[in-house]
PDB file of N, CA and C in Angstrom:
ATOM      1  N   UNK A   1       3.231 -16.567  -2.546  1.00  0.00           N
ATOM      2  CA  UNK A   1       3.653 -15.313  -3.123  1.00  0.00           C
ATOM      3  C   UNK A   1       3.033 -14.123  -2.388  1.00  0.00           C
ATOM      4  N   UNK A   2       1.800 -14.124  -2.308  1.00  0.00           N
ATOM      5  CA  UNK A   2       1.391 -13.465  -0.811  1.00  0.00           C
ATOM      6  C   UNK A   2       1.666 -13.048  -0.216  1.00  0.00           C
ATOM      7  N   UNK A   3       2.119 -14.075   0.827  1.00  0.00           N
ATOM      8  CA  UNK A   3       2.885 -13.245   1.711  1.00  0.00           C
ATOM      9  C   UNK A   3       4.017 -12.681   1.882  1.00  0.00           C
ATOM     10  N   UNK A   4       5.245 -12.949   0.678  1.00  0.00           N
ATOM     11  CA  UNK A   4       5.858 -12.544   0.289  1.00  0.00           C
ATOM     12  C   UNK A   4       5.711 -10.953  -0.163  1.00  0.00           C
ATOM     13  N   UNK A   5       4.736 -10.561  -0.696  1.00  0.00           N
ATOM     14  CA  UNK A   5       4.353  -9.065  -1.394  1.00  0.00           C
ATOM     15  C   UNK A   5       3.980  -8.307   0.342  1.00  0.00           C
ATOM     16  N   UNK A   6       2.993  -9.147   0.924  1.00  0.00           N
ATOM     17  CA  UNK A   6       2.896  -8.715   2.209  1.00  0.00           C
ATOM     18  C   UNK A   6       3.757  -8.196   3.080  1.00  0.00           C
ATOM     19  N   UNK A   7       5.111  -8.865   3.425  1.00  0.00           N
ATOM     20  CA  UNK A   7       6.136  -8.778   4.175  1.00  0.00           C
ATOM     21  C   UNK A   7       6.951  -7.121   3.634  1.00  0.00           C
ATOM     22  N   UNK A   8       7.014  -7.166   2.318  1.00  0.00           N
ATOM     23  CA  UNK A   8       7.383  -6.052   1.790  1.00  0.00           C
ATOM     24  C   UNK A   8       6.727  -4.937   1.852  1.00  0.00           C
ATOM     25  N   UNK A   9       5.447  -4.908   1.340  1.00  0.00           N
ATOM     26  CA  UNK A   9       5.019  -3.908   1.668  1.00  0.00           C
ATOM     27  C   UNK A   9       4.625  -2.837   3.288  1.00  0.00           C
ATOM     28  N   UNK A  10       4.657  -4.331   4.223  1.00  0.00           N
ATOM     29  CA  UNK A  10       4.620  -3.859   5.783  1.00  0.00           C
ATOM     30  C   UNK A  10       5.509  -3.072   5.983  1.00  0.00           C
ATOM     31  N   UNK A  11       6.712  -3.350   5.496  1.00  0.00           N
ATOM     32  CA  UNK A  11       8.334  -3.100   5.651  1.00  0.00           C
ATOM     33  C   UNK A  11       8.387  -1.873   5.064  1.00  0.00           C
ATOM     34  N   UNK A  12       7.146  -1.141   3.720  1.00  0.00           N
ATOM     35  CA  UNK A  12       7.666   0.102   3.385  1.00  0.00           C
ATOM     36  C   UNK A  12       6.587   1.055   3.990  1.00  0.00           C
ATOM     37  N   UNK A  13       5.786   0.815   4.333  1.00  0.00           N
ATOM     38  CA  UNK A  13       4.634   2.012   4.906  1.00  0.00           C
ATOM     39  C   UNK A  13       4.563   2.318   5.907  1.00  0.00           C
ATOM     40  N   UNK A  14       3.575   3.206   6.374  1.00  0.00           N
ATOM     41  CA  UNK A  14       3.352   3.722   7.795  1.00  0.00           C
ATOM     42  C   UNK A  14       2.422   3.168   8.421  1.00  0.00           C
ATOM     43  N   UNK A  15       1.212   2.451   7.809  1.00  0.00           N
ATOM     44  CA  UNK A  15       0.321   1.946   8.110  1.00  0.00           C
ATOM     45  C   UNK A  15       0.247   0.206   7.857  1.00  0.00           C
ATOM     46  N   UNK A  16       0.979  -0.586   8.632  1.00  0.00           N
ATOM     47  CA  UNK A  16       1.021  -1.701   8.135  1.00  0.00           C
ATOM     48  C   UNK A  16      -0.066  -2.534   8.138  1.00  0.00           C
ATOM     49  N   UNK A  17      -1.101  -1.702   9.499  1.00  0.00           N
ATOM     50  CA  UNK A  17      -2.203  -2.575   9.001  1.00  0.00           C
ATOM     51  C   UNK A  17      -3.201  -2.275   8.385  1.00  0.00           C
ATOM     52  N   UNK A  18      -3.128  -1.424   7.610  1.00  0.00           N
ATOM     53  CA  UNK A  18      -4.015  -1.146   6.318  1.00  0.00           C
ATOM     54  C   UNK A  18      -3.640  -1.812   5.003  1.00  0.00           C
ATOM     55  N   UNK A  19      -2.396  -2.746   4.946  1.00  0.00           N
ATOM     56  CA  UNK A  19      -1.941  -2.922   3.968  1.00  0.00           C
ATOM     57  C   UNK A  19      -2.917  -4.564   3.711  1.00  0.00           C
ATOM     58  N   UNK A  20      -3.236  -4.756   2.534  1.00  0.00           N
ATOM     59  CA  UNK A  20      -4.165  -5.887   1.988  1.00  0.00           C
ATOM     60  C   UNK A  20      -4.048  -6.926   0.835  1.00  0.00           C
ATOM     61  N   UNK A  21      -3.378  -7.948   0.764  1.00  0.00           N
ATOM     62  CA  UNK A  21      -2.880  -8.781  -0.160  1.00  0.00           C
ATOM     63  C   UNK A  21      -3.495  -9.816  -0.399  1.00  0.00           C
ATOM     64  N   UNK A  22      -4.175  -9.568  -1.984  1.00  0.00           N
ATOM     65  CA  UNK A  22      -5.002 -11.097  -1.961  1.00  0.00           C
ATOM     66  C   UNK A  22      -3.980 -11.732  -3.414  1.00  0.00           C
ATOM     67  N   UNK A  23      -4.649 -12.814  -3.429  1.00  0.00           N
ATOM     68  CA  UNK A  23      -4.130 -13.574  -4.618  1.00  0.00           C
ATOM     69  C   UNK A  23      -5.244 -14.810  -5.176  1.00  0.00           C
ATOM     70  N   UNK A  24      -5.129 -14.356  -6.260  1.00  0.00           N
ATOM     71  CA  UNK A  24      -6.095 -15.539  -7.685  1.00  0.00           C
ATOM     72  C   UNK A  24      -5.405 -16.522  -7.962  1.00  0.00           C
ATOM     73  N   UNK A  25      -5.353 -17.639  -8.608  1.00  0.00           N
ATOM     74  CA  UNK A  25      -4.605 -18.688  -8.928  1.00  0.00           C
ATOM     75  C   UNK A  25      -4.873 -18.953 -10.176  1.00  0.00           C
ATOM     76  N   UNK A  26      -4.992 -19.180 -11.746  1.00  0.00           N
ATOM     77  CA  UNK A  26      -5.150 -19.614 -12.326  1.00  0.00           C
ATOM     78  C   UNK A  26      -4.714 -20.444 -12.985  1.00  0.00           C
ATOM     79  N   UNK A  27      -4.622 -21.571 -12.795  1.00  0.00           N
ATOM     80  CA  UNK A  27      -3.452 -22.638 -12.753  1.00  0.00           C
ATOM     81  C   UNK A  27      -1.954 -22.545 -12.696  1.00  0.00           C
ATOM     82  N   UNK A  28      -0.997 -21.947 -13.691  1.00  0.00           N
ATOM     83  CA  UNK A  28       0.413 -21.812 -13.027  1.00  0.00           C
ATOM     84  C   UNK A  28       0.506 -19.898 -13.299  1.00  0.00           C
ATOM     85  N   UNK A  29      -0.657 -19.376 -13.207  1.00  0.00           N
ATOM     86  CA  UNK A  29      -0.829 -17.968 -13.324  1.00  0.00           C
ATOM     87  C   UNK A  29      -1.178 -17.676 -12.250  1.00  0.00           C
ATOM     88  N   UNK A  30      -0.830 -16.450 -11.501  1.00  0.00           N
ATOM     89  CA  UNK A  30      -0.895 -15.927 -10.285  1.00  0.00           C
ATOM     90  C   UNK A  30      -0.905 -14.840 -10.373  1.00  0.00           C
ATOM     91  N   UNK A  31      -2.053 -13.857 -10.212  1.00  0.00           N
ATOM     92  CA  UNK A  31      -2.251 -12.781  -9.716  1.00  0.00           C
ATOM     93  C   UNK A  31      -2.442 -11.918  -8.552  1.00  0.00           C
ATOM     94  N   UNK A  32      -1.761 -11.161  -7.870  1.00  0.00           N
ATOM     95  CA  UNK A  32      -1.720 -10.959  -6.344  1.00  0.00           C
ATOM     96  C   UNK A  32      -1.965  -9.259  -6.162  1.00  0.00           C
ATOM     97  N   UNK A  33      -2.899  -9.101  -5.795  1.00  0.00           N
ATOM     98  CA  UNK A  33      -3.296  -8.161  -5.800  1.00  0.00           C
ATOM     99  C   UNK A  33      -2.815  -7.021  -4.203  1.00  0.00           C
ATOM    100  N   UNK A  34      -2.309  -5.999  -4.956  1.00  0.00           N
ATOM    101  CA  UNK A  34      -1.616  -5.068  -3.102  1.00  0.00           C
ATOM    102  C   UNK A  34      -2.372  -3.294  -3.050  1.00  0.00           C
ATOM    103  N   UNK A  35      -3.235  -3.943  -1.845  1.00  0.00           N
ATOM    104  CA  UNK A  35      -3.978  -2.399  -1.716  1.00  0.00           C
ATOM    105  C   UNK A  35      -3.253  -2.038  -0.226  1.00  0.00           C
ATOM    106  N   UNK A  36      -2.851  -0.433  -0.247  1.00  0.00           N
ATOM    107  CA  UNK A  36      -2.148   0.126   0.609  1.00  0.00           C
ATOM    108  C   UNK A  36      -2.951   1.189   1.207  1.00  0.00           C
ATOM    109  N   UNK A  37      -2.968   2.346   2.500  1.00  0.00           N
ATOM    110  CA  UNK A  37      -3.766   3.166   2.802  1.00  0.00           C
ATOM    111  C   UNK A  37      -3.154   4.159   1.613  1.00  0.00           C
ATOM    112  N   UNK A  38      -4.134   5.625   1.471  1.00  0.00           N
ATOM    113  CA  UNK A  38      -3.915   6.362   0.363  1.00  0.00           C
ATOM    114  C   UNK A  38      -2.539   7.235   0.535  1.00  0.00           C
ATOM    115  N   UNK A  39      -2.611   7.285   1.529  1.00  0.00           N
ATOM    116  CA  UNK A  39      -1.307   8.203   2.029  1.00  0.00           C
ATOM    117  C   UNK A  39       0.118   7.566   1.926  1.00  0.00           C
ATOM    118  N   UNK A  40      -0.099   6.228   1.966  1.00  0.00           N
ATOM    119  CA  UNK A  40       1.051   5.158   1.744  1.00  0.00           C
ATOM    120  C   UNK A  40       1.325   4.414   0.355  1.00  0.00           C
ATOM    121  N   UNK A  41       0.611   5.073  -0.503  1.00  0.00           N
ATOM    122  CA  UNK A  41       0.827   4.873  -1.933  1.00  0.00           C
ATOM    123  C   UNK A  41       2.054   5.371  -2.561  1.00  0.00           C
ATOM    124  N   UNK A  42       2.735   6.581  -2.240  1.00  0.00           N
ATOM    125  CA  UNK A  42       3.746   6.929  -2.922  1.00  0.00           C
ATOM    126  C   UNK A  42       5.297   6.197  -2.568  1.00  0.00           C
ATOM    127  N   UNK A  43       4.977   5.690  -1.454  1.00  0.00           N
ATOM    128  CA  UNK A  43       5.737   4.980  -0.642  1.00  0.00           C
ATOM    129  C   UNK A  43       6.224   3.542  -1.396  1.00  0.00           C
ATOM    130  N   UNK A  44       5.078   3.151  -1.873  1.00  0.00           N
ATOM    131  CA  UNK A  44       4.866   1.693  -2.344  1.00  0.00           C
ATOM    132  C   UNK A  44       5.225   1.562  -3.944  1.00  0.00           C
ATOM    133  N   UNK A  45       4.853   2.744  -4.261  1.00  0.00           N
ATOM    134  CA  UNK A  45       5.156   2.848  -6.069  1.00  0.00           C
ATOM    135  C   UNK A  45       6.726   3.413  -6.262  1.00  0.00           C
ATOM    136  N   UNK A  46       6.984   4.138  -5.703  1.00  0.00           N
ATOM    137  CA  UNK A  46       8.149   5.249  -5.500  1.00  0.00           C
ATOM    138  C   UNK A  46       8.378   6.218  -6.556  1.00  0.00           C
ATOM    139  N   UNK A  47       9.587   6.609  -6.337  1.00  0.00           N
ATOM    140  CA  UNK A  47       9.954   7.786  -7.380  1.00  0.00           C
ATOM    141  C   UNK A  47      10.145   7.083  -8.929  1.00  0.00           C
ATOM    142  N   UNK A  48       8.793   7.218  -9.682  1.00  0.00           N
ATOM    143  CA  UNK A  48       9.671   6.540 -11.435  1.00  0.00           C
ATOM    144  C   UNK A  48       8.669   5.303 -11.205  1.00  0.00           C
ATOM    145  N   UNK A  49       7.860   4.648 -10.046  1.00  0.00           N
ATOM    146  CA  UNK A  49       7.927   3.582  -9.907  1.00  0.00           C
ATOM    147  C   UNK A  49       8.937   2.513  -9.696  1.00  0.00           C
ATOM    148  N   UNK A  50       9.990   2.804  -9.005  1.00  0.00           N
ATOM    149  CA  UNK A  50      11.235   1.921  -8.988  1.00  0.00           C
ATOM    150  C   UNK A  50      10.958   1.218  -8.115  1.00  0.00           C
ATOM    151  N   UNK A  51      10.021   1.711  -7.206  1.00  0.00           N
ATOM    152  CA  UNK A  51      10.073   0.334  -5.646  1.00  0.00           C
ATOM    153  C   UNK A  51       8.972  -0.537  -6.441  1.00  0.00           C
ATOM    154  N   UNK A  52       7.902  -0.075  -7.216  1.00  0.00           N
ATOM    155  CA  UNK A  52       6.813  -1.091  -7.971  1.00  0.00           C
ATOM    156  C   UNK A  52       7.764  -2.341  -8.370  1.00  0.00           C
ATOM    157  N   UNK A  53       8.571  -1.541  -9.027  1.00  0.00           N
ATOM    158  CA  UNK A  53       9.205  -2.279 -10.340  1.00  0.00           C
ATOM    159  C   UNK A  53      10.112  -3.575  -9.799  1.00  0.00           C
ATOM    160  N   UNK A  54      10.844  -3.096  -8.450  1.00  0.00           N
ATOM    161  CA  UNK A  54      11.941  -3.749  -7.804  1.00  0.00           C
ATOM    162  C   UNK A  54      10.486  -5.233  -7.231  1.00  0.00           C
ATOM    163  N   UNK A  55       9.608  -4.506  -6.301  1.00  0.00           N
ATOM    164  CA  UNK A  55       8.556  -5.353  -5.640  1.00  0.00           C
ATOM    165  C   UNK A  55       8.287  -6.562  -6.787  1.00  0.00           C
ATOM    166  N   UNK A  56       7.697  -6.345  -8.139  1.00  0.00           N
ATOM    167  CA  UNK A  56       7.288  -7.061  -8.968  1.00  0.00           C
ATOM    168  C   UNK A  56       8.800  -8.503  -9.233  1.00  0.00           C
ATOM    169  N   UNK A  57       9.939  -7.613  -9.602  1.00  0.00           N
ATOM    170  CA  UNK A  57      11.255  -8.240 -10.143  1.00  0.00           C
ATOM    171  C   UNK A  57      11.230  -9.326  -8.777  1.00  0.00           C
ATOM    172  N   UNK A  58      11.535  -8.918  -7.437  1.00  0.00           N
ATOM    173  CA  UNK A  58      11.651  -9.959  -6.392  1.00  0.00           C
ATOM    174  C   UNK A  58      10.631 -11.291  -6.815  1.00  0.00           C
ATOM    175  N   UNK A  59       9.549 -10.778  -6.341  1.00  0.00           N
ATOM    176  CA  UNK A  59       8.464 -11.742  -6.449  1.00  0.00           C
ATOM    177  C   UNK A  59       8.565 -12.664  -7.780  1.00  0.00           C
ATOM    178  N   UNK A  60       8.702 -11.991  -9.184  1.00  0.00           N
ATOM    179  CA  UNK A  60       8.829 -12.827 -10.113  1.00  0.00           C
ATOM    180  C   UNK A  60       9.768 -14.014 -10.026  1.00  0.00           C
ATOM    181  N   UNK A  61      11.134 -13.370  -9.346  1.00  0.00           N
ATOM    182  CA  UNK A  61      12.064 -14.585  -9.410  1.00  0.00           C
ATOM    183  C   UNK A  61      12.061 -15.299  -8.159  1.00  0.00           C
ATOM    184  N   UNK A  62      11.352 -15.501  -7.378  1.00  0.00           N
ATOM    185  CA  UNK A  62      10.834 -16.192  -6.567  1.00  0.00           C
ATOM    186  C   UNK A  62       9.950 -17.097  -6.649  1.00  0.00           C
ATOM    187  N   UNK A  63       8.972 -16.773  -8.291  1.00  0.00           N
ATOM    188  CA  UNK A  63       7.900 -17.615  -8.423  1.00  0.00           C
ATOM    189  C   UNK A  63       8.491 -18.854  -9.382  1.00  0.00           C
ATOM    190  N   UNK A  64       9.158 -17.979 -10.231  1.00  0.00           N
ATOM    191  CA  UNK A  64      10.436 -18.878 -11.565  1.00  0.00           C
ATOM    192  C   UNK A  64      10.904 -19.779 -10.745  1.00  0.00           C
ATOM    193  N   UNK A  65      11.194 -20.168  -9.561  1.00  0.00           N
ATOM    194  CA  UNK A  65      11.734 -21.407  -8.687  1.00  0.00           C
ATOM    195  C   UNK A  65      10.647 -22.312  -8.709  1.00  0.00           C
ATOM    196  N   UNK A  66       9.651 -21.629  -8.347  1.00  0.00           N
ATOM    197  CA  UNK A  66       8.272 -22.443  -8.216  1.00  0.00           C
ATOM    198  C   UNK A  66       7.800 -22.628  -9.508  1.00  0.00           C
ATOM    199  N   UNK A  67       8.267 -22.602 -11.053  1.00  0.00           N
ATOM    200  CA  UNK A  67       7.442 -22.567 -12.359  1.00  0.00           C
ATOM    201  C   UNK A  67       6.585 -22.064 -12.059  1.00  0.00           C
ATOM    202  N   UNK A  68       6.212 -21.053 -11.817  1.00  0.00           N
ATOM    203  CA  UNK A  68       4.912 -19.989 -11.923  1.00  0.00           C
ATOM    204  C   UNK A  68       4.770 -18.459 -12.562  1.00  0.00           C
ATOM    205  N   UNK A  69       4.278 -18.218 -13.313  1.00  0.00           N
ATOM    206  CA  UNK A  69       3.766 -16.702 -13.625  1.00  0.00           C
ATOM    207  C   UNK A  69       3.528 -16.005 -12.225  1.00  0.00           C
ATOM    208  N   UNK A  70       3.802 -14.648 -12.072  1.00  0.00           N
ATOM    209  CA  UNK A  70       2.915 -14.134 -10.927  1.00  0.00           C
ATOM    210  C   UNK A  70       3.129 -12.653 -11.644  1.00  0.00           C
ATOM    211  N   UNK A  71       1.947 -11.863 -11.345  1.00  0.00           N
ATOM    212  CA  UNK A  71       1.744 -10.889 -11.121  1.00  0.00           C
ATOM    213  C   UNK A  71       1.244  -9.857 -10.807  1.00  0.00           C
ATOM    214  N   UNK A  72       2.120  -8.603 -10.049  1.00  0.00           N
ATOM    215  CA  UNK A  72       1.608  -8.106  -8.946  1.00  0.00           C
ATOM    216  C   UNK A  72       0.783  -6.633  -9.184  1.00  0.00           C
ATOM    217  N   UNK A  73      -0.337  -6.387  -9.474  1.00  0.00           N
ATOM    218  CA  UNK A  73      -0.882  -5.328  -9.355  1.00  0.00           C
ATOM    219  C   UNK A  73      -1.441  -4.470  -7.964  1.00  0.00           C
ATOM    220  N   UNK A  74      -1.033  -3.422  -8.128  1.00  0.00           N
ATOM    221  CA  UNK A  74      -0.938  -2.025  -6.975  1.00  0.00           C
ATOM    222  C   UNK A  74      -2.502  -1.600  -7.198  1.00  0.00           C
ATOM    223  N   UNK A  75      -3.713  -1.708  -6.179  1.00  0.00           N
ATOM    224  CA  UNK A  75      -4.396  -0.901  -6.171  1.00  0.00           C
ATOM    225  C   UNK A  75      -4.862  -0.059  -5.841  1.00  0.00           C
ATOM    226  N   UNK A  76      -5.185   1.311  -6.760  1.00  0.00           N
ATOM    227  CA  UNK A  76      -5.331   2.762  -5.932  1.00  0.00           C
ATOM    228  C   UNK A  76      -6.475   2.518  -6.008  1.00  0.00           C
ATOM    229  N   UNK A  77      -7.422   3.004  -4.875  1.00  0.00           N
ATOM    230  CA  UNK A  77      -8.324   3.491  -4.597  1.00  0.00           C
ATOM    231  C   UNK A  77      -8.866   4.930  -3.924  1.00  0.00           C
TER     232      UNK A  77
END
């Protein structure tokens, strides 16, 4: 799922290699964590949060193939 959030987010910023994707496992729970540079935050959340929202929706039904929970938290720093 990883690298999945990874691929996307490269694909929306300016700084692809500032972009940082980890992930927890807790048995069929998955938490994946996406830190972006600061300037490339609005980019990643979008207007309303719609690109958050779209990013999360992909990944979820990607994990539902795999029986898995996942989810993706954005961190600002």
């Amino acid at each position: 799922m990883s690298g999945l959030v990874e691929a996307i987010a490269k694909s929306l910023v300016a700084n692809p290699d500032e972009v940082v994707v980890t992930e927890e496992v807790h048995g069929n729970n998955i938490v994946v964590s996406l830190k972006v540079a600061k300037e490339d935050m609005g980019k990643v959340i979008g207007k309303q949060g719609r690109i958050a929202k779209a990013i999360r929706t992909v990944v979820k039904a990607a994990a539902i193939k795999q029986k898995k929970r996942v989810t993706v938290d954005i961190i600002d720093e």
